[in-house]
C-alpha atoms as a PDB file:
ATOM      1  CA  UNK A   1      52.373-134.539  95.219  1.00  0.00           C
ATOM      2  CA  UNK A   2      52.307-133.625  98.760  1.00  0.00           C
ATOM      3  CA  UNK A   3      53.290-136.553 100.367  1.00  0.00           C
ATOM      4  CA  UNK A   4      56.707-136.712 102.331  1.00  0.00           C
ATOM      5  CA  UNK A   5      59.105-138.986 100.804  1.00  0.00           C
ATOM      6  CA  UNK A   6      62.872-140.181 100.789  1.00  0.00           C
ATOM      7  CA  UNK A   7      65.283-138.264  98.680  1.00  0.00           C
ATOM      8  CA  UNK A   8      68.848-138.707  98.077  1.00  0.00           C
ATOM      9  CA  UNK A   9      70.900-135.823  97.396  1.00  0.00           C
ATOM     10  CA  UNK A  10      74.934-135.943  95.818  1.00  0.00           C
ATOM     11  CA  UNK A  11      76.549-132.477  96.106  1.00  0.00           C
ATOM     12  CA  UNK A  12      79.986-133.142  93.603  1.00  0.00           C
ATOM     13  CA  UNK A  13      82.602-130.904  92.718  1.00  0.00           C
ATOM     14  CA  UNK A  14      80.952-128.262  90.407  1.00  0.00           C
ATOM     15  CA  UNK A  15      80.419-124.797  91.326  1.00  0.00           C
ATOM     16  CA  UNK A  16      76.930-124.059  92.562  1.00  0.00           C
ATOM     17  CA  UNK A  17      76.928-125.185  95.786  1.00  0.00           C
ATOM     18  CA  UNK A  18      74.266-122.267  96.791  1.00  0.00           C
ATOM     19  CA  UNK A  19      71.762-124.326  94.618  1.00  0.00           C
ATOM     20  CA  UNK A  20      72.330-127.863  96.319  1.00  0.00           C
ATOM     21  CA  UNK A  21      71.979-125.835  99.732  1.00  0.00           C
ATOM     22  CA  UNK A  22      68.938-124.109  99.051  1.00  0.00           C
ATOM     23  CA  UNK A  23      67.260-127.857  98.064  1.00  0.00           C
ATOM     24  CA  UNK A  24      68.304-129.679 101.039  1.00  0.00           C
ATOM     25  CA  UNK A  25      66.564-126.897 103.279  1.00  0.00           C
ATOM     26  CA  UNK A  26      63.623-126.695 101.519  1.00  0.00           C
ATOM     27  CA  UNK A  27      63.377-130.514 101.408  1.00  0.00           C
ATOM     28  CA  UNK A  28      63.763-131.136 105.210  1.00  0.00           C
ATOM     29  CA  UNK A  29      61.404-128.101 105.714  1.00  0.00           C
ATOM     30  CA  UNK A  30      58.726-129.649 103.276  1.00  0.00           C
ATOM     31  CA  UNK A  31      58.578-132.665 105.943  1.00  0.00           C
ATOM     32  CA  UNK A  32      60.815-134.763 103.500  1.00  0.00           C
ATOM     33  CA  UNK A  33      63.519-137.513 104.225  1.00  0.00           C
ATOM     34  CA  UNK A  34      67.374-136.712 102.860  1.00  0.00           C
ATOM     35  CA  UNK A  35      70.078-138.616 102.369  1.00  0.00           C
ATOM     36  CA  UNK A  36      73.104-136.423 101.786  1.00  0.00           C
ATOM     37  CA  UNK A  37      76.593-137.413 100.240  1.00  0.00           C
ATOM     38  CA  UNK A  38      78.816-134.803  99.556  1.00  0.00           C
ATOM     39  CA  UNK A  39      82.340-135.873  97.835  1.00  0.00           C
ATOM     40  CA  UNK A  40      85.752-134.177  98.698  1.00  0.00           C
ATOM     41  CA  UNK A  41      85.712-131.668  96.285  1.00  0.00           C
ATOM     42  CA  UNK A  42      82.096-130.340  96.896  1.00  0.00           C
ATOM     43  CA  UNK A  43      83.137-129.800 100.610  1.00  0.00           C
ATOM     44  CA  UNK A  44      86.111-127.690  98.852  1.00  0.00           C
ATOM     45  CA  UNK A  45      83.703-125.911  96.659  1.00  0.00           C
ATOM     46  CA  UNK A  46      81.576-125.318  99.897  1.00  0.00           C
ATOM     47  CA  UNK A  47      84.408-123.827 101.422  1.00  0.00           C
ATOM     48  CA  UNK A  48      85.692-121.600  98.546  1.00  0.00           C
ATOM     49  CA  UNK A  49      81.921-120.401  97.304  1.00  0.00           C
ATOM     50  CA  UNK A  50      80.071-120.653 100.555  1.00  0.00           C
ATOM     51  CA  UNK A  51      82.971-120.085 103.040  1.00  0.00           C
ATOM     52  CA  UNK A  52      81.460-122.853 105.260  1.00  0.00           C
ATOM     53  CA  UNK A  53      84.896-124.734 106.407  1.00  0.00           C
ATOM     54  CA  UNK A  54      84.291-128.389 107.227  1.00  0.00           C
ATOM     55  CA  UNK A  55      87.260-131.090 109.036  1.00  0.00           C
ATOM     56  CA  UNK A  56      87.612-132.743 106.074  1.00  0.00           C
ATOM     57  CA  UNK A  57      88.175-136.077 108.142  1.00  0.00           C
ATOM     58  CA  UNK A  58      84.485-135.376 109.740  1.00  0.00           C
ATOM     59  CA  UNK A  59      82.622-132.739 107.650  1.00  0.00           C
ATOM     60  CA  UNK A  60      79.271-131.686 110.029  1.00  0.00           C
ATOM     61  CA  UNK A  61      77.207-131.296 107.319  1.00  0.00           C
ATOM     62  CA  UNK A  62      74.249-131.392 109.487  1.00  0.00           C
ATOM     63  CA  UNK A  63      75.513-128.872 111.088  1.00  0.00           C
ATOM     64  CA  UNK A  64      74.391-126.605 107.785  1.00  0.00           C
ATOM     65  CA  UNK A  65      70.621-126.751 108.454  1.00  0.00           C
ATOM     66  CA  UNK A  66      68.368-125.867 111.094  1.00  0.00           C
ATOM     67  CA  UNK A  67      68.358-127.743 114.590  1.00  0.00           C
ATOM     68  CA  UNK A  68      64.806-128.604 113.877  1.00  0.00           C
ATOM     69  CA  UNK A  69      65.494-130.242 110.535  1.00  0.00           C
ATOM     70  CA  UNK A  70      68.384-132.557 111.096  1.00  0.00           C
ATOM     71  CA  UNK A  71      66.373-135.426 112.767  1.00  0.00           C
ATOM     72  CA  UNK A  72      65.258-135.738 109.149  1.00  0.00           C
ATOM     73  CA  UNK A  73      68.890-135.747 107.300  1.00  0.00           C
ATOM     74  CA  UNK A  74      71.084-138.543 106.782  1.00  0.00           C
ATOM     75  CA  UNK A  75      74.792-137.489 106.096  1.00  0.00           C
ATOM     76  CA  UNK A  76      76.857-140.470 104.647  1.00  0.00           C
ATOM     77  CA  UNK A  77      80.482-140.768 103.722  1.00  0.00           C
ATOM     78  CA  UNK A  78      80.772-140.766  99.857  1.00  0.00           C
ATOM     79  CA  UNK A  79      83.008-144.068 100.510  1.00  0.00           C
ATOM     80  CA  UNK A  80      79.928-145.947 102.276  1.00  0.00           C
ATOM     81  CA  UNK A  81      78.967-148.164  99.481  1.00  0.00           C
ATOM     82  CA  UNK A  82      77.114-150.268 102.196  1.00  0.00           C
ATOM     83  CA  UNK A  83      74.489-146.554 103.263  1.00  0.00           C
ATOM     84  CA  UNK A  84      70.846-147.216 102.236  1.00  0.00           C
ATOM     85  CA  UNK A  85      71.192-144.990  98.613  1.00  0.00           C
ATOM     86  CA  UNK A  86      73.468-147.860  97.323  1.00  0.00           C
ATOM     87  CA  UNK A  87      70.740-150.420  97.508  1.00  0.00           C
ATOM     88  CA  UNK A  88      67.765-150.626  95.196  1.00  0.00           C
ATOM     89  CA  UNK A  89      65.476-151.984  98.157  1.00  0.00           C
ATOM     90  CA  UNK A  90      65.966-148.812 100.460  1.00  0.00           C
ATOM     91  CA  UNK A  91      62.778-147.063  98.828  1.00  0.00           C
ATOM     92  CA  UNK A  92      64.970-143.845  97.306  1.00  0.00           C
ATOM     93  CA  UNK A  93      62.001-142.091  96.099  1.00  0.00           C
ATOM     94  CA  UNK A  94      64.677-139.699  93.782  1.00  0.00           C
ATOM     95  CA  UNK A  95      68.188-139.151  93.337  1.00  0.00           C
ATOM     96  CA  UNK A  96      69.526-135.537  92.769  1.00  0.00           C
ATOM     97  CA  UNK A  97      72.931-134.699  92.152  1.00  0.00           C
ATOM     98  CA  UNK A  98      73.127-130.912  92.612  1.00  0.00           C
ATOM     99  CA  UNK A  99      75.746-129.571  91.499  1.00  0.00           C
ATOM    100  CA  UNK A 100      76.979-132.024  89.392  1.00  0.00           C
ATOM    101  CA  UNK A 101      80.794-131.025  87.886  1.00  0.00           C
ATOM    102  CA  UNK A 102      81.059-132.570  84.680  1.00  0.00           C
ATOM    103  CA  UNK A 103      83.495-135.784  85.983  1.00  0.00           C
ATOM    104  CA  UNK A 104      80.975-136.887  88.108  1.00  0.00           C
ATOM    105  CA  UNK A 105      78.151-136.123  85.335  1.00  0.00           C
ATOM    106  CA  UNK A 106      80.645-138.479  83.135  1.00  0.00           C
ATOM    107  CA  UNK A 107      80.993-141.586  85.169  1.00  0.00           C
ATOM    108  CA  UNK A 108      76.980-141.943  85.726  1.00  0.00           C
ATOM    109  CA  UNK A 109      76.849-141.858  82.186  1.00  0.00           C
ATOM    110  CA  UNK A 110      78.974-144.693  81.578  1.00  0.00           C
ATOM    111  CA  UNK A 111      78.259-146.535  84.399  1.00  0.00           C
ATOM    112  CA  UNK A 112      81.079-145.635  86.292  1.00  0.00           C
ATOM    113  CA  UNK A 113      80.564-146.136  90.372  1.00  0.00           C
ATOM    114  CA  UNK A 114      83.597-144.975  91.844  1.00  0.00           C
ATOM    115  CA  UNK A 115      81.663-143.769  95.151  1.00  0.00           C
ATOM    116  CA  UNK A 116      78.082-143.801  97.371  1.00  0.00           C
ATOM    117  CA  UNK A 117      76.970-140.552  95.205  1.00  0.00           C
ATOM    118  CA  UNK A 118      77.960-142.161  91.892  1.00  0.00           C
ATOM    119  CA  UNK A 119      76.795-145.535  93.132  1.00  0.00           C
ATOM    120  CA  UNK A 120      73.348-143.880  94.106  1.00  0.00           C
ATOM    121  CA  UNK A 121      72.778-142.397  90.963  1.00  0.00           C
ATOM    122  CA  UNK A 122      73.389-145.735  89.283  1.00  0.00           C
ATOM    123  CA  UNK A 123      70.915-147.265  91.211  1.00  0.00           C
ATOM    124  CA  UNK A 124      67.944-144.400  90.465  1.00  0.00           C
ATOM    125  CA  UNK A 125      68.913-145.760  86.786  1.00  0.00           C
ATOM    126  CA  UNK A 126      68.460-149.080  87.275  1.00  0.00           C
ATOM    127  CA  UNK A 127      65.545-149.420  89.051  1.00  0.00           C
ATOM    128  CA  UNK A 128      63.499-146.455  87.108  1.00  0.00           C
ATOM    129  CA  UNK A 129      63.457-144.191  89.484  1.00  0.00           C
ATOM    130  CA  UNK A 130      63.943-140.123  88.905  1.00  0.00           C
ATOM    131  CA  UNK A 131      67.779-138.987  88.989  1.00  0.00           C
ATOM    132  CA  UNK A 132      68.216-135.598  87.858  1.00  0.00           C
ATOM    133  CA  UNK A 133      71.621-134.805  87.503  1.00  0.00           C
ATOM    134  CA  UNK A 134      72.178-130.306  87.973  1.00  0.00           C
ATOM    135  CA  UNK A 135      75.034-129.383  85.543  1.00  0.00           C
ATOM    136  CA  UNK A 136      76.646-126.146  86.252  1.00  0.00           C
ATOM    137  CA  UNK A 137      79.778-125.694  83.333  1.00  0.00           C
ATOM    138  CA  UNK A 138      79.743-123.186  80.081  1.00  0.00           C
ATOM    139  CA  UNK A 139      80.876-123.689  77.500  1.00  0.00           C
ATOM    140  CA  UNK A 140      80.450-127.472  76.712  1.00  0.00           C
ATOM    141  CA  UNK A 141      82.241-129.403  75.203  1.00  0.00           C
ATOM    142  CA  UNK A 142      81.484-132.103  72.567  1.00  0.00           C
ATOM    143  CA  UNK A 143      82.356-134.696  75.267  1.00  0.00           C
ATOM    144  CA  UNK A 144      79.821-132.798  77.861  1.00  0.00           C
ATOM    145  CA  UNK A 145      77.261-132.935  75.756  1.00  0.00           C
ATOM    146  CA  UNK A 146      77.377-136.647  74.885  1.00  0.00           C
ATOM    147  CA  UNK A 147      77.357-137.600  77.988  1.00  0.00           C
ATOM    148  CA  UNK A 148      74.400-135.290  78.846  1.00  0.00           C
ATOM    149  CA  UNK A 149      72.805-137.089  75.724  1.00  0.00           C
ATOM    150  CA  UNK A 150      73.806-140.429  77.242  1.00  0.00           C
ATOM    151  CA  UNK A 151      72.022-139.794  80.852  1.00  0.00           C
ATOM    152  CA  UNK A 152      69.021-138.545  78.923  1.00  0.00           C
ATOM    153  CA  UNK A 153      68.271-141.362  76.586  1.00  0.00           C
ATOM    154  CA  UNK A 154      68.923-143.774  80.043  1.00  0.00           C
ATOM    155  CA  UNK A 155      66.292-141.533  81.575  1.00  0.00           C
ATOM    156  CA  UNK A 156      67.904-139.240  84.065  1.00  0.00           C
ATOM    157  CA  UNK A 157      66.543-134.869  83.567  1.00  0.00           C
ATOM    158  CA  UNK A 158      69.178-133.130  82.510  1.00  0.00           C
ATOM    159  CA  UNK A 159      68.506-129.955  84.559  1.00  0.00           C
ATOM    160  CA  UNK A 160      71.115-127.646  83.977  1.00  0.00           C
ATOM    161  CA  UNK A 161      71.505-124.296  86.337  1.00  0.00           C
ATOM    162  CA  UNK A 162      70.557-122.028  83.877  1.00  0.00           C
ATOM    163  CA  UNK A 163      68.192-119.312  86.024  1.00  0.00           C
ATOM    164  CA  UNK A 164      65.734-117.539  84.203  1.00  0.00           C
ATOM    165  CA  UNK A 165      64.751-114.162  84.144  1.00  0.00           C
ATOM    166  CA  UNK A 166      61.481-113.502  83.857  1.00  0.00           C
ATOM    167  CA  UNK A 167      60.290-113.569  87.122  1.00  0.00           C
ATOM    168  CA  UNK A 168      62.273-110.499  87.294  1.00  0.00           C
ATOM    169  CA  UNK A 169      64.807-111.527  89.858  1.00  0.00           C
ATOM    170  CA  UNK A 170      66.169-108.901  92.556  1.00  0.00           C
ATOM    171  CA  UNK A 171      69.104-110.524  93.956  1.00  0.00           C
ATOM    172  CA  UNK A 172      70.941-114.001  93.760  1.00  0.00           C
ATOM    173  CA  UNK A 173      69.009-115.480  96.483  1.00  0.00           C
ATOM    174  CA  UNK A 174      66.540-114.988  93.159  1.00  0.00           C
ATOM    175  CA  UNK A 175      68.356-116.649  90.899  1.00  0.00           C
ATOM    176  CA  UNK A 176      69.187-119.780  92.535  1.00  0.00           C
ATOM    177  CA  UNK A 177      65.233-120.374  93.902  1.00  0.00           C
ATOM    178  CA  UNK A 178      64.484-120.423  90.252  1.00  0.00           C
ATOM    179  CA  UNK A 179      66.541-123.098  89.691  1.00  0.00           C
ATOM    180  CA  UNK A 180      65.788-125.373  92.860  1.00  0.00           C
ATOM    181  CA  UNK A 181      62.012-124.556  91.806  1.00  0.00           C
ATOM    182  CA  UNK A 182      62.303-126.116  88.684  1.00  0.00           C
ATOM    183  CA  UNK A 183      64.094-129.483  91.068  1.00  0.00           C
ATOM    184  CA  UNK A 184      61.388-129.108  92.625  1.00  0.00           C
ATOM    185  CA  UNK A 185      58.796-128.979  89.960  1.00  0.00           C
ATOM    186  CA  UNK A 186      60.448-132.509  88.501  1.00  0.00           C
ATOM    187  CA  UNK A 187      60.321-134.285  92.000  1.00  0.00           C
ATOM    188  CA  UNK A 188      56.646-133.454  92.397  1.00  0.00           C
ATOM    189  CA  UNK A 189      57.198-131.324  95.336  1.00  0.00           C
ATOM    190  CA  UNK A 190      55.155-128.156  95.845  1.00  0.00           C
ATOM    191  CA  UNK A 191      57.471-124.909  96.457  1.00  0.00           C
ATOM    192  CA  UNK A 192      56.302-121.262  96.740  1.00  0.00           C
ATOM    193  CA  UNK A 193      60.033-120.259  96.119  1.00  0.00           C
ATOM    194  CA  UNK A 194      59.249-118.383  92.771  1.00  0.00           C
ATOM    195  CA  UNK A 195      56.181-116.824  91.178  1.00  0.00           C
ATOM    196  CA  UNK A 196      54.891-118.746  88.342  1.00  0.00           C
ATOM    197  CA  UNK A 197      54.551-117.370  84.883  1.00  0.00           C
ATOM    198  CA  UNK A 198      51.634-115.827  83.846  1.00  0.00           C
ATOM    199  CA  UNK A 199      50.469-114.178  80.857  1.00  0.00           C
ATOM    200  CA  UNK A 200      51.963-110.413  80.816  1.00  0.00           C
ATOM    201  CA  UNK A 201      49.057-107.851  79.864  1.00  0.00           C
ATOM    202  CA  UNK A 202      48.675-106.595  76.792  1.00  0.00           C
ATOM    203  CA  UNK A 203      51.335-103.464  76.471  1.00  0.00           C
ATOM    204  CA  UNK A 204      49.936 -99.750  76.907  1.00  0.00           C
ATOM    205  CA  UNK A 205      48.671 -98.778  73.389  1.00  0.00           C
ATOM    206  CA  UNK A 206      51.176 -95.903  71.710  1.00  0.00           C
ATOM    207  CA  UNK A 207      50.475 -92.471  72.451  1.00  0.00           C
ATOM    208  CA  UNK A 208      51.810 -91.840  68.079  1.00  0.00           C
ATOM    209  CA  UNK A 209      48.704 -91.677  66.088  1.00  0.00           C
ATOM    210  CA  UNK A 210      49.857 -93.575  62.958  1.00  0.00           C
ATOM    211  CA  UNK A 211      51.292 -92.029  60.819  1.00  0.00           C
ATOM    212  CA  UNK A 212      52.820 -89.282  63.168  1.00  0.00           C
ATOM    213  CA  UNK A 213      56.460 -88.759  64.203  1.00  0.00           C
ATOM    214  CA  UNK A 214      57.414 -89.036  67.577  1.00  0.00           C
END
């Protein structure tokens, strides 16, 4: 799909803000629609892993992206249960929650709405639309993975940020496009951000005759 739609994006408390950067860029650059709500503690991890530092009584998260982009983001306090993601009828094409820490990851799974991102995510449930929910936390824990089991069987991806390595990565810019790619891949949006897997030749044939020692 190439279409521009309406996305809503939850950046919690687990580490990994890099990845829920990268995808709000390259959603407002794809021509896309965000609505962003980003909970105390992610603006804490944003300062401690990003070194961005925010007022936390009015965080400029628009202030993140690109002059050129922000016409297209909508930043909403995580206590504005009455913003458009809370309501079924606002046309929410997706709901993302990347990173998701494992708290948040927990209350969506039990139906838990404590806040707009929560609240949003609830609503992507309820009215079958895609949430994918972007774990970043090792090792699990019986209760992690339950939950993780719950969202699934309700319908949410499970998406961990797990980054591959086959694509031979060369730096951590690398390593996180692999993982907003595969975002990407589940919301139907088209990204060049990684080079897609394709069968290796065949491997150089020994230069040992059978049978010989090297």
């Amino acid at each position: 799909m190439n279409e521009t739609r309406t996305f809503a994006l939850g950046w919690s408390g687990g580490s990994g803000i890099a990845y829920g950067m990268r995808l709000l860029e390259v959603l407002l650059a794809g021509g896309h629609t965000v609505h962003l709500v980003a909970s105390p503690a992610a603006l804490r991890v944003l300062r401690h892993e990003a070194g961005v530092e925010l007022d936390p009584a009015r965080p400029d998260l628009a202030g993140l992206v690109r002059p050129e982009l922000r016409a297209r983001l909508h930043v909403h306090d995580p206590a504005a249960v009455e913003a458009a993601p809370s309501s079924g009828s606002a046309a929410i094409a997706a709901v993302i929650l990347c990173p998701c820490s494992m708290g948040t990851l927990a209350r969506v799974a039990h139906g838990f709405s404590s806040n707009l991102l929560e609240r949003a995510a609830d609503v992507a449930l309820k009215e079958g639309r895609p949430l994918i929910v972007v774990p970043r936390e090792t090792p699990l824990s019986p209760l992690h993975l339950r939950n993780m089991l719950s969202l699934a069987e309700s319908g949410a991806v499970v998406l961990p940020a797990m980054p591959g390595f086959y694509h031979r990565p060369q730096s951590v810019q690398d390593l996180v496009d692999f993982v907003v790619a595969k975002v990407l891949d589940r919301l139907g949006v088209a990204s060049p951000l990684i080079r897609r897997w394709a069968t290796p030749p065949a491997p150089p044939a020994s230069p040992w005759h059978e049978g010989e020692e090297p």
